[in-house]
C-alpha atoms as a PDB file:
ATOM      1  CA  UNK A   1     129.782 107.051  76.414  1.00  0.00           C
ATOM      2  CA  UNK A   2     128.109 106.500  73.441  1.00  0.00           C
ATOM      3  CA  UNK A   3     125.485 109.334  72.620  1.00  0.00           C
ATOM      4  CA  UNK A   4     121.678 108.390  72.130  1.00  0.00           C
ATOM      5  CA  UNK A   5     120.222 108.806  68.718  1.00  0.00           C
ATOM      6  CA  UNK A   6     116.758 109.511  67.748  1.00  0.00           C
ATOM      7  CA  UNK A   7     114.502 106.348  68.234  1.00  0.00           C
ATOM      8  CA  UNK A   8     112.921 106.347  64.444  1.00  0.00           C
ATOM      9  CA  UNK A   9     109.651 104.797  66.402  1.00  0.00           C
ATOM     10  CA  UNK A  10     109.571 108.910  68.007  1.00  0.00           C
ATOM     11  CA  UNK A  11     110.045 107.518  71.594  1.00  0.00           C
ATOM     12  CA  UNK A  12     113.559 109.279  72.299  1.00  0.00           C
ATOM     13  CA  UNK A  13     112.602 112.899  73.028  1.00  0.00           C
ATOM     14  CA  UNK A  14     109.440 112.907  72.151  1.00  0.00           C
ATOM     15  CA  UNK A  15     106.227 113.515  74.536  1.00  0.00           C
ATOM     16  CA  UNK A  16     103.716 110.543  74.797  1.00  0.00           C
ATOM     17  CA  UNK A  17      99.943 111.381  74.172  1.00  0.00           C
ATOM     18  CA  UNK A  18      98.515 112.761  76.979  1.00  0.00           C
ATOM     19  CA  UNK A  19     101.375 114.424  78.229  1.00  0.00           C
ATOM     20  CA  UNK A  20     103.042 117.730  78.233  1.00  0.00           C
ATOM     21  CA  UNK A  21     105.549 119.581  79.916  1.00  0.00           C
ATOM     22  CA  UNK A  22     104.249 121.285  83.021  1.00  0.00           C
ATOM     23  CA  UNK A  23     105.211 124.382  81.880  1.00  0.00           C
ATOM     24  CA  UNK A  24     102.505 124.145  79.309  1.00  0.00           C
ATOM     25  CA  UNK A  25      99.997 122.277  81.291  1.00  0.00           C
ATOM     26  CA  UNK A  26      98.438 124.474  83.660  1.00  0.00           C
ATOM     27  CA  UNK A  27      95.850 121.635  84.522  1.00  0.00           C
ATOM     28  CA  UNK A  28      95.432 121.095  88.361  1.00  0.00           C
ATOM     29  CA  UNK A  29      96.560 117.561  89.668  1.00  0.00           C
ATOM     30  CA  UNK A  30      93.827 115.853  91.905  1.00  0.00           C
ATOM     31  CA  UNK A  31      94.823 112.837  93.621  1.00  0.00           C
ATOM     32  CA  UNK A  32      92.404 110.295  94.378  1.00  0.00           C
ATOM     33  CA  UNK A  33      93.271 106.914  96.463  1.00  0.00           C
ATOM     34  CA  UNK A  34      91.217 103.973  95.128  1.00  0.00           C
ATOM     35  CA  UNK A  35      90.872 100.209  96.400  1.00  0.00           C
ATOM     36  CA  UNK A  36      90.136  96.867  94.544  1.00  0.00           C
ATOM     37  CA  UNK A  37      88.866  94.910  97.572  1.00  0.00           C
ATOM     38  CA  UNK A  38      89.331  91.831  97.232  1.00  0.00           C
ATOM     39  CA  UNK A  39      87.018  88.152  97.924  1.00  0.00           C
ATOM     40  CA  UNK A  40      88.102  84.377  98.819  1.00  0.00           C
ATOM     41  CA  UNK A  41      87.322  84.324  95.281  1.00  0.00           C
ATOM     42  CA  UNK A  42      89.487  87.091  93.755  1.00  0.00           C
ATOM     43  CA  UNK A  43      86.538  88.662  93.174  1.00  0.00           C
ATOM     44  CA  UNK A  44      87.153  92.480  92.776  1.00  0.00           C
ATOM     45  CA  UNK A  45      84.123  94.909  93.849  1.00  0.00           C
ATOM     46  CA  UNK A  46      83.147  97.649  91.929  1.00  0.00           C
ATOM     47  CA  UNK A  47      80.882 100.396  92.539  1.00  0.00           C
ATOM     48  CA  UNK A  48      78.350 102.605  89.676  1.00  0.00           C
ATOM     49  CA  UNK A  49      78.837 106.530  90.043  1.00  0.00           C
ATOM     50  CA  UNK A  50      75.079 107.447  91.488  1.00  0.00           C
ATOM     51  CA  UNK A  51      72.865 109.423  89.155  1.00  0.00           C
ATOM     52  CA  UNK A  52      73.790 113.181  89.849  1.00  0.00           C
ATOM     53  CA  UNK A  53      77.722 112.759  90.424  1.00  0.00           C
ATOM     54  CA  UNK A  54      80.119 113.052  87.314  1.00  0.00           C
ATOM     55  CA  UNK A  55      80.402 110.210  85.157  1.00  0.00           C
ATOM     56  CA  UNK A  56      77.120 109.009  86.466  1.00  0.00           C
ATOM     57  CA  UNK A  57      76.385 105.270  85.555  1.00  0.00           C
ATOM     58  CA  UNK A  58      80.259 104.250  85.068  1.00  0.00           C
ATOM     59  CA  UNK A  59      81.428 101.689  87.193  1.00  0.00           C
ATOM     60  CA  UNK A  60      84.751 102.378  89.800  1.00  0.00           C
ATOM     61  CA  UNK A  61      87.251 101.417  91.743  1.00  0.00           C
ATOM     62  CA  UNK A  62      85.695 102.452  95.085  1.00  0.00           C
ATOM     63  CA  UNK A  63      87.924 105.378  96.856  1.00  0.00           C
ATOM     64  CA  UNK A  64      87.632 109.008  96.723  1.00  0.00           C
ATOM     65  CA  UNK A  65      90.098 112.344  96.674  1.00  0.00           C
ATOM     66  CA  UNK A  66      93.039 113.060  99.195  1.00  0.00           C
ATOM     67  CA  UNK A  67      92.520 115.645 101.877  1.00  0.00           C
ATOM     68  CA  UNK A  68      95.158 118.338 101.537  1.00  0.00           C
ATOM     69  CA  UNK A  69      97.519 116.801 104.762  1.00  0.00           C
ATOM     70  CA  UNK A  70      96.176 113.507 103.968  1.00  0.00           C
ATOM     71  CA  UNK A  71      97.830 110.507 102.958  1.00  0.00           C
ATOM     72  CA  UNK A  72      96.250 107.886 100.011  1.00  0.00           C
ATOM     73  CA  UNK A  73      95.864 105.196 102.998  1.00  0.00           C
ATOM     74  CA  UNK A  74      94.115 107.376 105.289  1.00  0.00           C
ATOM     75  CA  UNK A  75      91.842 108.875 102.226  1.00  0.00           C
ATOM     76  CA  UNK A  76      90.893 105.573 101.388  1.00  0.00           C
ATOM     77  CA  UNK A  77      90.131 104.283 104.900  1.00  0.00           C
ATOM     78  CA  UNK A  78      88.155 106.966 105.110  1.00  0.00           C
ATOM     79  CA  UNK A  79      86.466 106.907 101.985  1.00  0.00           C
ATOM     80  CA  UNK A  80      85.735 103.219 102.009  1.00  0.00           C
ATOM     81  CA  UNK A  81      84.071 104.076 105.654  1.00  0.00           C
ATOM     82  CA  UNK A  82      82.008 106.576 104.144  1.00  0.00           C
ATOM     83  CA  UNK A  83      80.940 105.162 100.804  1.00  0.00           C
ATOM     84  CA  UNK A  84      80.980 101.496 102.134  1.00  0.00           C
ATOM     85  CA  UNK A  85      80.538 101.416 106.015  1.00  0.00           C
ATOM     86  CA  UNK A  86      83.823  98.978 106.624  1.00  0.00           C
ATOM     87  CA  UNK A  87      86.910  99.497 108.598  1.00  0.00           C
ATOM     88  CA  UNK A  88      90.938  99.286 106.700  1.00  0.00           C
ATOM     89  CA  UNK A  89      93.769  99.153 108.540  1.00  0.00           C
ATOM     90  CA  UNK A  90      96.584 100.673 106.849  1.00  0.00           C
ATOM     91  CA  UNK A  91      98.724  97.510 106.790  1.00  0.00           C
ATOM     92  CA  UNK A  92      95.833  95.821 104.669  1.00  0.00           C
ATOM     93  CA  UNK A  93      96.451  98.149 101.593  1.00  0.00           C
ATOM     94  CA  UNK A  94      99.386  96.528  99.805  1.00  0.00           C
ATOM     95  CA  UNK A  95      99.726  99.729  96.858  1.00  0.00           C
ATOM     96  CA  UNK A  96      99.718  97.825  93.535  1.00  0.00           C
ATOM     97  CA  UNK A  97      99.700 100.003  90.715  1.00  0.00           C
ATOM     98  CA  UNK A  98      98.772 104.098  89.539  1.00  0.00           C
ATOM     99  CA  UNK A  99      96.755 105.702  86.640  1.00  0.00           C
ATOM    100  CA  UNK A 100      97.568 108.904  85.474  1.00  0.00           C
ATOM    101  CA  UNK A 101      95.134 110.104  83.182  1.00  0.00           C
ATOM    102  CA  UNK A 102      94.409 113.957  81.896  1.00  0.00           C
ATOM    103  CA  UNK A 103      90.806 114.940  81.901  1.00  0.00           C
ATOM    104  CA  UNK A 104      89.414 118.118  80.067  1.00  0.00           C
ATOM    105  CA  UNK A 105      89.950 120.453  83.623  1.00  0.00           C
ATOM    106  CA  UNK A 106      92.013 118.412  85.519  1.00  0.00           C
ATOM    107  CA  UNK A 107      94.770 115.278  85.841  1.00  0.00           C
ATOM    108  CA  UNK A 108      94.023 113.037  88.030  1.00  0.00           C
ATOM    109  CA  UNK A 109      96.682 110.696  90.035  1.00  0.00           C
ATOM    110  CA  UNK A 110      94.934 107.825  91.259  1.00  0.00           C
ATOM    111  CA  UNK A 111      97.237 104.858  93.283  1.00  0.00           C
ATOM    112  CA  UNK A 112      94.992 101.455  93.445  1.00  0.00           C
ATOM    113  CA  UNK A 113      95.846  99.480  96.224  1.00  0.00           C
ATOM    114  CA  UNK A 114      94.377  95.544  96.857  1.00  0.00           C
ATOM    115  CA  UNK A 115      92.738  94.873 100.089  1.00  0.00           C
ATOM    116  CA  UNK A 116      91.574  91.590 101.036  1.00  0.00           C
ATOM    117  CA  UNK A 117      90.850  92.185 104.725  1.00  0.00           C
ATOM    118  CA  UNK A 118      88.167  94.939 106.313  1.00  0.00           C
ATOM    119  CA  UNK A 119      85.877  94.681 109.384  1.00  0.00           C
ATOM    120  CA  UNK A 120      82.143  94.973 108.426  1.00  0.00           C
ATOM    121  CA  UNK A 121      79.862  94.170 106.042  1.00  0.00           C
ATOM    122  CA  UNK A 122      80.111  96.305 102.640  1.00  0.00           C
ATOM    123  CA  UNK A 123      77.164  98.201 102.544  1.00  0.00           C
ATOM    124  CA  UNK A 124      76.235 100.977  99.939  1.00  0.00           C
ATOM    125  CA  UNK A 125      75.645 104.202 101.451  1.00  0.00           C
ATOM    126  CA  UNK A 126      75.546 106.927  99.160  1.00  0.00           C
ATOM    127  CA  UNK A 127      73.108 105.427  96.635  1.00  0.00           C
ATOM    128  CA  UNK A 128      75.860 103.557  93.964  1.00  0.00           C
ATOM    129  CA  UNK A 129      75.243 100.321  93.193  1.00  0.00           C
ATOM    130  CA  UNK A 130      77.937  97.453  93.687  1.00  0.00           C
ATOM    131  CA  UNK A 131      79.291  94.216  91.922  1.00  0.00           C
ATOM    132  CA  UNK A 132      81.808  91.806  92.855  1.00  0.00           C
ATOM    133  CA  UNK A 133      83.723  90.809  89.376  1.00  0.00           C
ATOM    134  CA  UNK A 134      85.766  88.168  88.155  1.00  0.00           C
ATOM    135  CA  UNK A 135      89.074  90.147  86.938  1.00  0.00           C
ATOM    136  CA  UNK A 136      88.518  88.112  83.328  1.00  0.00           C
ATOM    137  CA  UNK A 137      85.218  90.192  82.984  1.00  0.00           C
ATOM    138  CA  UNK A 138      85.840  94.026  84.711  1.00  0.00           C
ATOM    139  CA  UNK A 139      86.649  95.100  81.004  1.00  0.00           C
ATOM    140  CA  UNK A 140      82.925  94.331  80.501  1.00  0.00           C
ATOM    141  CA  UNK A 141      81.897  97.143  82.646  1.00  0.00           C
ATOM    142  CA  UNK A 142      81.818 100.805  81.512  1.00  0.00           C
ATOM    143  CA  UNK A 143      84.027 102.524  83.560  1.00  0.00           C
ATOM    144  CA  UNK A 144      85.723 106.313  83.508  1.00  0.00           C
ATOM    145  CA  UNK A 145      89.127 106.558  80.938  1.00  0.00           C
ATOM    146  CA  UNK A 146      91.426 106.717  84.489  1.00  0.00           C
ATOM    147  CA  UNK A 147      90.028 103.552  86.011  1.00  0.00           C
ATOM    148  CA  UNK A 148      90.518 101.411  82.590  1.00  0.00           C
ATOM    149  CA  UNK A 149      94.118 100.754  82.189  1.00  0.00           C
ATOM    150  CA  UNK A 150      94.259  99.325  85.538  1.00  0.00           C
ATOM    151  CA  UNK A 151      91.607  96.538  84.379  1.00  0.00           C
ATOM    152  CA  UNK A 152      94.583  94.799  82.242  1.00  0.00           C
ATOM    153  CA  UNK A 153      96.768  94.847  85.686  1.00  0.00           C
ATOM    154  CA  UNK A 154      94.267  93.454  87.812  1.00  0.00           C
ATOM    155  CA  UNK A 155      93.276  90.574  84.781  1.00  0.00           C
ATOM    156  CA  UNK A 156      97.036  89.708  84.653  1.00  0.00           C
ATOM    157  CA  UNK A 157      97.732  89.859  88.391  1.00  0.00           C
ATOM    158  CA  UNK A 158      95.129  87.528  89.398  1.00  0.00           C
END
């Protein structure tokens, strides 16, 4: 077996940006679910953090935090309830991709799953306001560091 040598680019051994060894990262993880419903159109809808919440004004995935005993598919059915008045079934989440992303007091795991299929009509019920984007133009919405990288997936995907 041959043995692995230094890659001189620094990615063999070396820590990426962001992270760190949990040893020396004593930053709780939060784990939010989060959903990019999906329209006949492959239209994805977003949703704009009310005034008074953190990160106020950027625009989201809709979703929210796991319960402790909780699984992402339940948080989000719930969450979407809440926040949106519409009904998931688990077997409409297809999981699709993850952002990991350390904040200041806190790194958050977030899975986005797509959803094409709820019962109800999406309605707005904790005062955010909501958009249904083309994939080609989500990058032209300001939206929290987390939620960003997963713009690029969604673009390419549909």
């Amino acid at each position: 077996m041959a043995a692995i040598e230094a890659d001189p680019q620094g990615c063999a051994g070396a820590t990426p940006a962001g992270w760190s060894s949990p040893a020396a990262d004593p930053a709780r993880i939060v784990l939010v679910a989060a959903a990019a419903l999906l329209d006949v159109d492959n239209r994805v809808l977003i949703a704009r953090r009310p005034p008074g919440k953190s990160m106020a004004g950027l625009w989201e995935f809709p979703g929210g935090k796991v319960h402790a005993g909780e699984t992402p598919e339940a948080a989000l059915a719930r969450e979407l309830a809440e926040e949106l008045g519409i009904d998931i079934a688990a077997a409409c989440l297809a999981p699709f991709v993850f952002a990991s992303h350390r904040y200041p007091d806190f790194h958050l795991l977030m899975p986005l799953y797509l959803c094409r299929r709820w019962q109800g009509a999406i309605t707005p019920r904790e005062g955010q306001e909501i958009a249904w984007v083309r994939a080609t133009r989500l990058a032209d919405y300001d939206m929290p560091p987390a939620d960003r990288p997963l713009v690029a997936m969604l673009r390419d995907y549909l």
